[in-house]
PDB file of N, CA and C in Angstrom:
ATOM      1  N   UNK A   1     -54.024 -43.233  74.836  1.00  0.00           N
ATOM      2  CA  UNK A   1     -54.059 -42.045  74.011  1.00  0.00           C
ATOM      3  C   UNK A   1     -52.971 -41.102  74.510  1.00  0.00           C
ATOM      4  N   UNK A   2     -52.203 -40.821  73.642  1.00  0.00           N
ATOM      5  CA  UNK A   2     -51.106 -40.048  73.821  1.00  0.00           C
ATOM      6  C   UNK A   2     -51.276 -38.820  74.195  1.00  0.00           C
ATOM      7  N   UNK A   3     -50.659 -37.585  74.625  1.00  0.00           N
ATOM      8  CA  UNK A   3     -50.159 -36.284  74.398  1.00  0.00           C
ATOM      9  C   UNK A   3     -50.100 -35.781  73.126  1.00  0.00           C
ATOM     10  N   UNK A   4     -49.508 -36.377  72.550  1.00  0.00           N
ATOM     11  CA  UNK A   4     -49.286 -35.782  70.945  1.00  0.00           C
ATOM     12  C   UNK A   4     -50.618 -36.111  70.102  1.00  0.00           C
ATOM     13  N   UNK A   5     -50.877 -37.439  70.193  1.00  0.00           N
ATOM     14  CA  UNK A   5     -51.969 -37.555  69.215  1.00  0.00           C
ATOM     15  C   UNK A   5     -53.104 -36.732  69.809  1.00  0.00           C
ATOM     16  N   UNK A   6     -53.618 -36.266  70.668  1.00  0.00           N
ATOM     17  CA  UNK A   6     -54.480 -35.604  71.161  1.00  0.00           C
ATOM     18  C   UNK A   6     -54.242 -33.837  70.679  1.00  0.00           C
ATOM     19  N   UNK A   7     -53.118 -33.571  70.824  1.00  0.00           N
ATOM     20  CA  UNK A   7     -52.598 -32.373  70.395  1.00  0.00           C
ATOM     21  C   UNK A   7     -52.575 -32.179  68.564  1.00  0.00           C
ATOM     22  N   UNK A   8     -52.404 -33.368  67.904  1.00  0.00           N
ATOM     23  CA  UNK A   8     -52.645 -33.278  66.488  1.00  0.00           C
ATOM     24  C   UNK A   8     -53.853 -33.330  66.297  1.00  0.00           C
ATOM     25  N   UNK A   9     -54.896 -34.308  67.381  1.00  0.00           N
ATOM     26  CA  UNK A   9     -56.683 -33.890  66.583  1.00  0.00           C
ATOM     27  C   UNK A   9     -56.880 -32.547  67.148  1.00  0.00           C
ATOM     28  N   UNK A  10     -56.298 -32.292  67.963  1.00  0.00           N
ATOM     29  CA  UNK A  10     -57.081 -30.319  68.225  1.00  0.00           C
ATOM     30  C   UNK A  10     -56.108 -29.886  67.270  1.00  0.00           C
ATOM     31  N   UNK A  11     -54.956 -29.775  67.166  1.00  0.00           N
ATOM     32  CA  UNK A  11     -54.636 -29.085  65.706  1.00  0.00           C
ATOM     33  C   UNK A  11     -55.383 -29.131  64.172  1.00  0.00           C
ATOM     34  N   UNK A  12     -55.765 -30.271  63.623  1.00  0.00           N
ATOM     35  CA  UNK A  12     -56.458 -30.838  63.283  1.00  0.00           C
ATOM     36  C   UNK A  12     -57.733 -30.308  62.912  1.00  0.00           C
ATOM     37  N   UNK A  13     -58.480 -30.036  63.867  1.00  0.00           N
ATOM     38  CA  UNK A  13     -59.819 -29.890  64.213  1.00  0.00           C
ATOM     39  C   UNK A  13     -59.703 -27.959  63.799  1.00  0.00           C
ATOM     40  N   UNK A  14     -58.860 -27.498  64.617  1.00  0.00           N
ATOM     41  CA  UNK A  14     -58.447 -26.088  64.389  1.00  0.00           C
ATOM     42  C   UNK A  14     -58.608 -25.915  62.760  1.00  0.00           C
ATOM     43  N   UNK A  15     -57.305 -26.218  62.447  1.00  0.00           N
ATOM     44  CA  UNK A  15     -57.281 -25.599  60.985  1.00  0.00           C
ATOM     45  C   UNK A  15     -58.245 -26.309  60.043  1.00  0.00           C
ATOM     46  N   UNK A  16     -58.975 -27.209  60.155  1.00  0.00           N
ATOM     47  CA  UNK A  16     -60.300 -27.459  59.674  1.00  0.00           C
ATOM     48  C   UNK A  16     -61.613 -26.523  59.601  1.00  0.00           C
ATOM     49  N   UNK A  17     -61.351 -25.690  61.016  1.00  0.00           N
ATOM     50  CA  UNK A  17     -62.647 -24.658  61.454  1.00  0.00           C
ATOM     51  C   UNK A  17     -62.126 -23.657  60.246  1.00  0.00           C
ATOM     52  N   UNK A  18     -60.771 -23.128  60.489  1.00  0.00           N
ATOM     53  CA  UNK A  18     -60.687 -21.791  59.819  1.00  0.00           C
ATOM     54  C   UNK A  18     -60.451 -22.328  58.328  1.00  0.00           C
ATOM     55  N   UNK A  19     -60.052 -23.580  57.876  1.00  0.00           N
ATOM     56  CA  UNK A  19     -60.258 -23.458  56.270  1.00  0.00           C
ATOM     57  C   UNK A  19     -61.409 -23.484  55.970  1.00  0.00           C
ATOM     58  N   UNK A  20     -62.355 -24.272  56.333  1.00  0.00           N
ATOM     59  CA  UNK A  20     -64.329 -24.104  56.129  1.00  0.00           C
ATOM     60  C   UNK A  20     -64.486 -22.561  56.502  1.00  0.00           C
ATOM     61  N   UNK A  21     -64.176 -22.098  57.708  1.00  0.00           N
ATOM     62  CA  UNK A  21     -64.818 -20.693  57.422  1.00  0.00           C
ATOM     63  C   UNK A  21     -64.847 -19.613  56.980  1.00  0.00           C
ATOM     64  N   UNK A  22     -62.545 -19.663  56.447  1.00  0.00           N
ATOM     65  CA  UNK A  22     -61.809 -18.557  55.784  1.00  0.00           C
ATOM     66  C   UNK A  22     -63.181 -18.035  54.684  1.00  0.00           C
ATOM     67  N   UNK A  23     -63.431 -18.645  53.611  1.00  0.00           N
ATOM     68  CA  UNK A  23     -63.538 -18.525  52.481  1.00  0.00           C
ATOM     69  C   UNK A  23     -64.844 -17.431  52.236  1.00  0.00           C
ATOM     70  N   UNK A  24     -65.783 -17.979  53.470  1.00  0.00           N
ATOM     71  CA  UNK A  24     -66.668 -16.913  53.772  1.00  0.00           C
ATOM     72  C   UNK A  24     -66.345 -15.344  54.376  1.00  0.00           C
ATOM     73  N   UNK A  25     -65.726 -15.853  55.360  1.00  0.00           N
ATOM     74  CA  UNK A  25     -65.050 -14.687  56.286  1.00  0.00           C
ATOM     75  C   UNK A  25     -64.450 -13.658  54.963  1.00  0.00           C
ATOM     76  N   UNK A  26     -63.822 -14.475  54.263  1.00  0.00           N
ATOM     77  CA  UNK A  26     -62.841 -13.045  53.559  1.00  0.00           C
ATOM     78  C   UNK A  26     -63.899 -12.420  52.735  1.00  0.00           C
ATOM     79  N   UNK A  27     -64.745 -13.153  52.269  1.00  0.00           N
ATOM     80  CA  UNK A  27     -65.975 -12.587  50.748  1.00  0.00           C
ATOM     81  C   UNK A  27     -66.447 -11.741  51.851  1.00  0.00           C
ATOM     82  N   UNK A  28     -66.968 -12.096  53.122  1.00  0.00           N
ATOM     83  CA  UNK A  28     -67.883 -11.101  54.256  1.00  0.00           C
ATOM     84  C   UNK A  28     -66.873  -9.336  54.067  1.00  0.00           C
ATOM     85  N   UNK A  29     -65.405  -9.923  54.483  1.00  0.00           N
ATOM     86  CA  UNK A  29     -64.464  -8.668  54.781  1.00  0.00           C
ATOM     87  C   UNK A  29     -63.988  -7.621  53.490  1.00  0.00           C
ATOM     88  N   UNK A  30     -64.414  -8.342  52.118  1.00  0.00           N
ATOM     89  CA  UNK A  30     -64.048  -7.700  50.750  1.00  0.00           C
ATOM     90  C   UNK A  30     -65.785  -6.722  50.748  1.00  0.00           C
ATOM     91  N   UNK A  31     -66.552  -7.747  51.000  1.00  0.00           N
ATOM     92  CA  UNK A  31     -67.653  -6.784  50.590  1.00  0.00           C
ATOM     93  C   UNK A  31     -67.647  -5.691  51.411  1.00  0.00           C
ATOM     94  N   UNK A  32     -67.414  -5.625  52.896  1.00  0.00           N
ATOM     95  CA  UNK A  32     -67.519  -4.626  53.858  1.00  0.00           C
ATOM     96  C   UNK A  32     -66.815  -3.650  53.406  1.00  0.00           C
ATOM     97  N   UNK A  33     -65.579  -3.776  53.155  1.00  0.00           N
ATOM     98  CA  UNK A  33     -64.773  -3.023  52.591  1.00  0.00           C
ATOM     99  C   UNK A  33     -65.241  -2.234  51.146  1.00  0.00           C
ATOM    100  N   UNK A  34     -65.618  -2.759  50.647  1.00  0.00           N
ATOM    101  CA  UNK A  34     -66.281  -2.445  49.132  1.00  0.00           C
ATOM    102  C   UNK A  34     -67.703  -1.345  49.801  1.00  0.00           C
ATOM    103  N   UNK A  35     -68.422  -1.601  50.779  1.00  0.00           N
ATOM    104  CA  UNK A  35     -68.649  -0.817  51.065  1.00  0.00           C
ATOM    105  C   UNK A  35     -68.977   0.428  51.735  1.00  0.00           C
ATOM    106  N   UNK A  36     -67.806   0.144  52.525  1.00  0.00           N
ATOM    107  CA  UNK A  36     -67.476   1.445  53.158  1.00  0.00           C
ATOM    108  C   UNK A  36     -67.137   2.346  52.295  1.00  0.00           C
ATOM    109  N   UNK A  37     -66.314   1.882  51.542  1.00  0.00           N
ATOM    110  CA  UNK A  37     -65.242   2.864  50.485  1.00  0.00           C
ATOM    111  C   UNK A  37     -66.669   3.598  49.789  1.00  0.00           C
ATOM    112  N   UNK A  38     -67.377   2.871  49.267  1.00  0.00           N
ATOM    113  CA  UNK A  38     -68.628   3.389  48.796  1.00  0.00           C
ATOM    114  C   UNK A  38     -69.140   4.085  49.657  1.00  0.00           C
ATOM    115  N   UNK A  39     -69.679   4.211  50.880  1.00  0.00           N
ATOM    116  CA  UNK A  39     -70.159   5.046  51.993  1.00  0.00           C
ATOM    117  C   UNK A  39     -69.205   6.308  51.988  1.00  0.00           C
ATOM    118  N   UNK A  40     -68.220   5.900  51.855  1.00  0.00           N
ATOM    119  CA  UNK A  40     -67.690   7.062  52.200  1.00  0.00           C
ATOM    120  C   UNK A  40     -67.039   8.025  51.479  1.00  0.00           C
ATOM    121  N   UNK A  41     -67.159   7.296  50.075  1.00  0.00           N
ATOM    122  CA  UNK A  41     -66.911   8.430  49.026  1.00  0.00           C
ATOM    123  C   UNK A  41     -68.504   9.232  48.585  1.00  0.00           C
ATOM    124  N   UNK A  42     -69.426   8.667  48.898  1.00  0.00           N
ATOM    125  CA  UNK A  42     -71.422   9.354  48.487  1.00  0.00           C
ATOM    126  C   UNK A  42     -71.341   9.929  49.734  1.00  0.00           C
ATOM    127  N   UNK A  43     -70.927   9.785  51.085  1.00  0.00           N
ATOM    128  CA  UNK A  43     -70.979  10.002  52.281  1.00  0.00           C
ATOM    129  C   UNK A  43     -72.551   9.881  52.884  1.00  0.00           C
ATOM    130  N   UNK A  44     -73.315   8.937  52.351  1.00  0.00           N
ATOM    131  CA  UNK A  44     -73.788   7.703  52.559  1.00  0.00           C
ATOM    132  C   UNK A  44     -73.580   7.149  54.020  1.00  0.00           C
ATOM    133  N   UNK A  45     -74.263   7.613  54.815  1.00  0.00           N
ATOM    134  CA  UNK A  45     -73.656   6.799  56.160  1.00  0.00           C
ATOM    135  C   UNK A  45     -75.075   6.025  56.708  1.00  0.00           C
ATOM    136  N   UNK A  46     -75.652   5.484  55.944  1.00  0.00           N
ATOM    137  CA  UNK A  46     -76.790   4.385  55.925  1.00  0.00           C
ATOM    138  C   UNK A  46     -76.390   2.943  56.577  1.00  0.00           C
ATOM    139  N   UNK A  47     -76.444   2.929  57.729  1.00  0.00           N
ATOM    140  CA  UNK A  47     -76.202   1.203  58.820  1.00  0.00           C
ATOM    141  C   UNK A  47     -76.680   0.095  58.005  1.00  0.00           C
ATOM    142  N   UNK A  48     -77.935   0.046  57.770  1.00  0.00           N
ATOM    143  CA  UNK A  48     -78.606  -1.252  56.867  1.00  0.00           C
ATOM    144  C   UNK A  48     -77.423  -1.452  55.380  1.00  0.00           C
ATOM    145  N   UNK A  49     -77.325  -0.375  55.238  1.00  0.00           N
ATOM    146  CA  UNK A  49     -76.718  -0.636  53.700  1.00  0.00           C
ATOM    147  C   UNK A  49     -75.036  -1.299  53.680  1.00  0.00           C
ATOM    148  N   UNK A  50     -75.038  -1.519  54.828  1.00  0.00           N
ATOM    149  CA  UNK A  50     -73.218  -2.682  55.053  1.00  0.00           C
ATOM    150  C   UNK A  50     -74.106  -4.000  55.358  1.00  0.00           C
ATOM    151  N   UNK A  51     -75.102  -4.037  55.704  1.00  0.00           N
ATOM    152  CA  UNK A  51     -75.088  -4.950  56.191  1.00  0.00           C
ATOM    153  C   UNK A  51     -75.943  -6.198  55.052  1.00  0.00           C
ATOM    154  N   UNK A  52     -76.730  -5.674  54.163  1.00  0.00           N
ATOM    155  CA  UNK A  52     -77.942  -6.255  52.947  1.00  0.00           C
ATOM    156  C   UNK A  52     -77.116  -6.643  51.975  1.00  0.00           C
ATOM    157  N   UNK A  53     -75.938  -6.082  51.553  1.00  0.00           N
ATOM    158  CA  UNK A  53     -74.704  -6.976  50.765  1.00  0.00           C
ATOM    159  C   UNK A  53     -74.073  -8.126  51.263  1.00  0.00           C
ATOM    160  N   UNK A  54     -73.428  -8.106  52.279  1.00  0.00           N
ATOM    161  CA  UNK A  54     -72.986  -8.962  53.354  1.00  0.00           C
ATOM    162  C   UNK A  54     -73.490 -10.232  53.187  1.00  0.00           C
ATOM    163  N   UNK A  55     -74.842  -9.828  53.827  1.00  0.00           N
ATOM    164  CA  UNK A  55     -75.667 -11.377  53.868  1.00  0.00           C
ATOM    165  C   UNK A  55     -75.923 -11.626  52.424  1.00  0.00           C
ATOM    166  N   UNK A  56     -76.372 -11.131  51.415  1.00  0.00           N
ATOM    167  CA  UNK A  56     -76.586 -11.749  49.980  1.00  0.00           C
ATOM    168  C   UNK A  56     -75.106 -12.754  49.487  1.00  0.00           C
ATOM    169  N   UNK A  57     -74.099 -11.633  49.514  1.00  0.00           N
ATOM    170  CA  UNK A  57     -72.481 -12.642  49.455  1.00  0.00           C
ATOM    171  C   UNK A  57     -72.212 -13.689  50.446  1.00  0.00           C
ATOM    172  N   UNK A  58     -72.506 -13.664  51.323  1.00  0.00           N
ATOM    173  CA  UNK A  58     -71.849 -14.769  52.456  1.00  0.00           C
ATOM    174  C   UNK A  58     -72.962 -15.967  51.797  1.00  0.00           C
ATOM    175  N   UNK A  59     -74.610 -15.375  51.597  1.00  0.00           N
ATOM    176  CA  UNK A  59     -75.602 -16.740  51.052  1.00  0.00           C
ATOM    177  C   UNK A  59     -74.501 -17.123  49.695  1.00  0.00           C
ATOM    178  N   UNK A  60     -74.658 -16.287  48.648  1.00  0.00           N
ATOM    179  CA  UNK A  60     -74.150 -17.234  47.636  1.00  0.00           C
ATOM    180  C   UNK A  60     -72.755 -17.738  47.269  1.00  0.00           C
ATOM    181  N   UNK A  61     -71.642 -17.101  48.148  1.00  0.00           N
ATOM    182  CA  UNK A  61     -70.503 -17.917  48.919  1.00  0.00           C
ATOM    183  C   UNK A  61     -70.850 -19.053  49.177  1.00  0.00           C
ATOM    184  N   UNK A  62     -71.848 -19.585  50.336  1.00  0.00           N
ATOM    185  CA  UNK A  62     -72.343 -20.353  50.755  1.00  0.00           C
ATOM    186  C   UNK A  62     -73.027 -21.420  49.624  1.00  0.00           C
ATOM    187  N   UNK A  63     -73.787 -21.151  49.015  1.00  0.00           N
ATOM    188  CA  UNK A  63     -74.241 -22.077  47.845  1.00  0.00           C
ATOM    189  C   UNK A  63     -72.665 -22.499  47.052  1.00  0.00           C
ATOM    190  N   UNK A  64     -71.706 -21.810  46.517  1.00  0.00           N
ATOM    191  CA  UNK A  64     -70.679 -22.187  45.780  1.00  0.00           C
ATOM    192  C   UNK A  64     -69.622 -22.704  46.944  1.00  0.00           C
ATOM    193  N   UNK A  65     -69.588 -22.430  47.880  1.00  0.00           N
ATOM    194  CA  UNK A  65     -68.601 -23.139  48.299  1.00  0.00           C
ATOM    195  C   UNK A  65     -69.399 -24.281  49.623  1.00  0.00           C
ATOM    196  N   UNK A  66     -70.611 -24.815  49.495  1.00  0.00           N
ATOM    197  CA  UNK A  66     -71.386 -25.546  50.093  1.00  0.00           C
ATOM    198  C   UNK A  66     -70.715 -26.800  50.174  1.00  0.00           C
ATOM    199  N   UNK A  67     -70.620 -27.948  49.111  1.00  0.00           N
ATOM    200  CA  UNK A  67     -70.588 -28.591  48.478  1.00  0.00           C
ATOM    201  C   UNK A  67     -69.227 -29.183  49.466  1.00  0.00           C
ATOM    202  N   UNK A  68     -68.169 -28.072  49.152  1.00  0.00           N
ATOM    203  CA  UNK A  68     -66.721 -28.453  49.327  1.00  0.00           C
ATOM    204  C   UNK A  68     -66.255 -28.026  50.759  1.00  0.00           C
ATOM    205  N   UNK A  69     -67.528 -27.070  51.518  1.00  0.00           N
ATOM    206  CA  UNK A  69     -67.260 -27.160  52.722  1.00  0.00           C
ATOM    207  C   UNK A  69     -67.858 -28.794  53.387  1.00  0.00           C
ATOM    208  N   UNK A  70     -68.742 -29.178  53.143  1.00  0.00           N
ATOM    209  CA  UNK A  70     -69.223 -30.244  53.652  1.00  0.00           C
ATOM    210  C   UNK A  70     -68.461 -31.196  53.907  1.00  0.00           C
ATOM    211  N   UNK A  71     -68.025 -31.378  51.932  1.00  0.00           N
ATOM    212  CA  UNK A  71     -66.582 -33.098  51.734  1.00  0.00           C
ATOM    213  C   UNK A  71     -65.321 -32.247  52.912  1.00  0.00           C
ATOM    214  N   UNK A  72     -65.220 -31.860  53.072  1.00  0.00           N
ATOM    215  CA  UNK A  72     -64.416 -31.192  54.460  1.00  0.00           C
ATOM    216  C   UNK A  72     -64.147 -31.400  55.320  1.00  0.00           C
ATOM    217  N   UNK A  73     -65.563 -31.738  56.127  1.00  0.00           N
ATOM    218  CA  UNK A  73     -65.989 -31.773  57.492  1.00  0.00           C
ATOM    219  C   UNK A  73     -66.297 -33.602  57.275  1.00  0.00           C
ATOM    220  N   UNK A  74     -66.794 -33.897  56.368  1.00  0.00           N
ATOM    221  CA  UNK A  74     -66.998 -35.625  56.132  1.00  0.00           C
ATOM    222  C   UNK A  74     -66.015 -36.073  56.558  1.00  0.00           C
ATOM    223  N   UNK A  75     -64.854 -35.606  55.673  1.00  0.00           N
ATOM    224  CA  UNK A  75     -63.583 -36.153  55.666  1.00  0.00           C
ATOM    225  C   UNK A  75     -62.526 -36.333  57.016  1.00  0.00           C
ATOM    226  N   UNK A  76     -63.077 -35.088  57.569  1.00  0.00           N
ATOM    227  CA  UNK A  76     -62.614 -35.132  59.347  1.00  0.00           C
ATOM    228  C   UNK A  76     -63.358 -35.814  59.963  1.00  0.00           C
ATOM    229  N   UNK A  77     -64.805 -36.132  59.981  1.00  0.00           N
ATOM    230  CA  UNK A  77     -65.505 -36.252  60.800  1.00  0.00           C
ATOM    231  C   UNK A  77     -64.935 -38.314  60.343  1.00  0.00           C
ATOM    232  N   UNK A  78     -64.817 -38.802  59.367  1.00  0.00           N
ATOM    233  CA  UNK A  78     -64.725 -39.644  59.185  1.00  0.00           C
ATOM    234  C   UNK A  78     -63.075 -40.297  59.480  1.00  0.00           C
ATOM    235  N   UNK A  79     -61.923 -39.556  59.719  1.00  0.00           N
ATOM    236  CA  UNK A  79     -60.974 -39.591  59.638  1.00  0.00           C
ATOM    237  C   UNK A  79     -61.080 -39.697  61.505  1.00  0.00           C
ATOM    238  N   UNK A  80     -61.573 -39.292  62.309  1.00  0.00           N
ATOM    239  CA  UNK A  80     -62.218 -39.354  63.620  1.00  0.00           C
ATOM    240  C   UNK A  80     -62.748 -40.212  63.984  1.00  0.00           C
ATOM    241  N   UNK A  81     -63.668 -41.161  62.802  1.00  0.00           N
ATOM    242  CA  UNK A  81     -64.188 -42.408  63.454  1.00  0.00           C
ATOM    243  C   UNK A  81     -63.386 -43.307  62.768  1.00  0.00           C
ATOM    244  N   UNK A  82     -62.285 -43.274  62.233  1.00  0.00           N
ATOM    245  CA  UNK A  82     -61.475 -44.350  61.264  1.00  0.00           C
ATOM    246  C   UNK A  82     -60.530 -44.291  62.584  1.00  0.00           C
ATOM    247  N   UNK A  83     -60.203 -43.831  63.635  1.00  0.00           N
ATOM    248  CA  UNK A  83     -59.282 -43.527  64.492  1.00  0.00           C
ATOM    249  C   UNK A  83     -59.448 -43.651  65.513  1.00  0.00           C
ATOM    250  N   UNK A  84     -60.595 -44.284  65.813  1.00  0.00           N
ATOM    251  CA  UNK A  84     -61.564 -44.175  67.231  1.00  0.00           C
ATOM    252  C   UNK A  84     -60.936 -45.446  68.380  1.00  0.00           C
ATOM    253  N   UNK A  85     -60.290 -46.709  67.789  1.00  0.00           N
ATOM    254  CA  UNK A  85     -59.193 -47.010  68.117  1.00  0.00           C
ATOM    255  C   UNK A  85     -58.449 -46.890  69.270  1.00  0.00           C
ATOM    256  N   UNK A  86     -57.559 -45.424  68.436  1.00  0.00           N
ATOM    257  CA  UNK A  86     -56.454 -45.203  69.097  1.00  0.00           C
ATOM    258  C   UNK A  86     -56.937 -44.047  70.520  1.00  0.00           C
ATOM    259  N   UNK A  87     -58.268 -44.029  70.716  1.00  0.00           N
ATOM    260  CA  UNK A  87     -59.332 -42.947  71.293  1.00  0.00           C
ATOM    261  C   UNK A  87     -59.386 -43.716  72.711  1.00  0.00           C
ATOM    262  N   UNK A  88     -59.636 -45.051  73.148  1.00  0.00           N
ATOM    263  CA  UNK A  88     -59.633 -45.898  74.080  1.00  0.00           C
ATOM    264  C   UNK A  88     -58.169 -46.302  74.667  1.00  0.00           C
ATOM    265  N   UNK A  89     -57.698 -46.850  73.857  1.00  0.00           N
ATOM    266  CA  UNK A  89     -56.466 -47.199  74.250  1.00  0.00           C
ATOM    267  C   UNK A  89     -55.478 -46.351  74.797  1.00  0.00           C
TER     268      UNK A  89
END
């Protein structure tokens, strides 16, 4: 097992984490934003109330982008044992 090929499955593995998790992360960072701006134009400074949007968007993020995070992680996780191979040697 090489240097390089070892350095392409942690590359690999990397930008796998952050494309599965971007998609949530940003819906998490639009809603926060959405409501602060709201907090702070009612001046509204209620803690619970950033946080009860958040989790409702990140769940149904999660239901719509479920599906296609999974074939994702299959696809690595399977691309890992199609390669297992070059893992010994």
């Amino acid at each position: 097992m090489s240097m390089e090929f070892v350095i392409h499955i942690g590359e690999r593995a990397v930008m796998t984490t952050l494309l599965i998790a971007g998609p949530l992360l940003i819906i998490a960072l639009v809603v926060g934003l959405v409501i602060s701006i709201f907090q702070a134009t009612t001046q509204i400074q209620e803690q619970t109330l950033a946080f009860i949007p958040k989790i409702v968007a990140v769940l149904i993020a999660l239901v719509i982008f479920g599906p296609w995070m999974l074939t994702e992680i299959v696809s690595f996780t399977e691309n890992i044992f199609m390669n297992l191979d070059k893992f010994v040697g």
